[in-house]
C-alpha atoms as a PDB file:
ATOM      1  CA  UNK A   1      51.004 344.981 152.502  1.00  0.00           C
ATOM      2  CA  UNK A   2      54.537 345.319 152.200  1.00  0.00           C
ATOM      3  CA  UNK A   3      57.068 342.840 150.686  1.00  0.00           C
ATOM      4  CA  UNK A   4      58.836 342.628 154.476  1.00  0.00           C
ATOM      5  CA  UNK A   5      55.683 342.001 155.921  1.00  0.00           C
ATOM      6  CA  UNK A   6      55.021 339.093 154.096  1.00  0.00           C
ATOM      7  CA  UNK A   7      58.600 337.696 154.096  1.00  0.00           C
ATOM      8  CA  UNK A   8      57.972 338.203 157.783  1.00  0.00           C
ATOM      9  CA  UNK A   9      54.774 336.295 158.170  1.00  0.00           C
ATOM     10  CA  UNK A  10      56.153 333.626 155.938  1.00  0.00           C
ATOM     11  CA  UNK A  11      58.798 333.201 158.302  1.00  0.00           C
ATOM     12  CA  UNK A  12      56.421 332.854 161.095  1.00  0.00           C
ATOM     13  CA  UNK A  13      54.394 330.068 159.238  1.00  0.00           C
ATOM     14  CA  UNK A  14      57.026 328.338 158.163  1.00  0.00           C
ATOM     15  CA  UNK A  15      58.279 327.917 161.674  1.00  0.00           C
ATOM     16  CA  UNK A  16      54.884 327.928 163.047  1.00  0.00           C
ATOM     17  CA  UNK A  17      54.842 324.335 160.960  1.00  0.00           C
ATOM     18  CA  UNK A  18      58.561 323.466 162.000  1.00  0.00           C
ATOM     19  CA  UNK A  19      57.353 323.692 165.394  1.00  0.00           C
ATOM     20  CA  UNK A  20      53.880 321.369 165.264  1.00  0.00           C
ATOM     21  CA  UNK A  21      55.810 319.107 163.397  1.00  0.00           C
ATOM     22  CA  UNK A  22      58.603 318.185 165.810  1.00  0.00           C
ATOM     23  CA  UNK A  23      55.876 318.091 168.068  1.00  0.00           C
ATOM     24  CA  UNK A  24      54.125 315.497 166.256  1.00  0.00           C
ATOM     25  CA  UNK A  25      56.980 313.157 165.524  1.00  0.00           C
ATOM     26  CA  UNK A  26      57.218 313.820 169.563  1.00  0.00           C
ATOM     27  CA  UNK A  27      54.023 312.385 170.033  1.00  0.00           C
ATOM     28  CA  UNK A  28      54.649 309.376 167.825  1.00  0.00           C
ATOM     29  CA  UNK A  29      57.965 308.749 169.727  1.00  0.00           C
ATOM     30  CA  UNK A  30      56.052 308.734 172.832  1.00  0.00           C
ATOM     31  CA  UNK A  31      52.976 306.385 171.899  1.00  0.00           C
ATOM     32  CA  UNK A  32      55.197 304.263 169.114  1.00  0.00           C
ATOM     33  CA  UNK A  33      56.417 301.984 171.669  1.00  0.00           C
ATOM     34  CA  UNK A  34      52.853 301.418 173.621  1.00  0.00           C
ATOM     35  CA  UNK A  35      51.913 299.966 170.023  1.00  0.00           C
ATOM     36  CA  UNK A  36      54.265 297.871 170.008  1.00  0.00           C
ATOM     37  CA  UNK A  37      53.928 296.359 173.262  1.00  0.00           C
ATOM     38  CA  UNK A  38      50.277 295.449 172.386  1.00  0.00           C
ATOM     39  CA  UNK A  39      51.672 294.060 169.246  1.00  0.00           C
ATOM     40  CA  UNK A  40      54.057 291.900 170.749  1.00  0.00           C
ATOM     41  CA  UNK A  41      51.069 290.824 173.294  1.00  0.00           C
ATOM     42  CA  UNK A  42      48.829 290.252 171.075  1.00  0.00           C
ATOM     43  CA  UNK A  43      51.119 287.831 168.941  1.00  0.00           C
ATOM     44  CA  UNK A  44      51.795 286.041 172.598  1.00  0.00           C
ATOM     45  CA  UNK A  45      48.275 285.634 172.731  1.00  0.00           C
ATOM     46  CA  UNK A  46      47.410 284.133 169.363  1.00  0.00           C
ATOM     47  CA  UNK A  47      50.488 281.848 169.419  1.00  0.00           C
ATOM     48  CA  UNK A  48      49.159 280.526 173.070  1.00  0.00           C
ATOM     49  CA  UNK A  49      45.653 280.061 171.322  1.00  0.00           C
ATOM     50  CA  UNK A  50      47.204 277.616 168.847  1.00  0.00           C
END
């Protein structure tokens, strides 16, 4: 294998990971605040109970 074809696929992981990554913290942003909201309710619910 040459050395420019393994520069090259290192390039393509590394971005390959840059890529599932940013979709990840995507993901989080998207079901973070869901979380939260049955956080929140679930602290209504236990302060009602007392």
């Amino acid at each position: 294998m040459s050395l420019e074809a393994i520069f090259l696929s290192t390039f393509v992981m590394i971005g390959q990971n840059r890529q599932a990554a940013f979709q990840q913290i995507v993901h989080l942003m998207e079901v973070f605040p869901v979380y939260e909201r049955l956080d929140e309710a679930l602290d209504r619910r236990e302060a009602s109970a007392c």
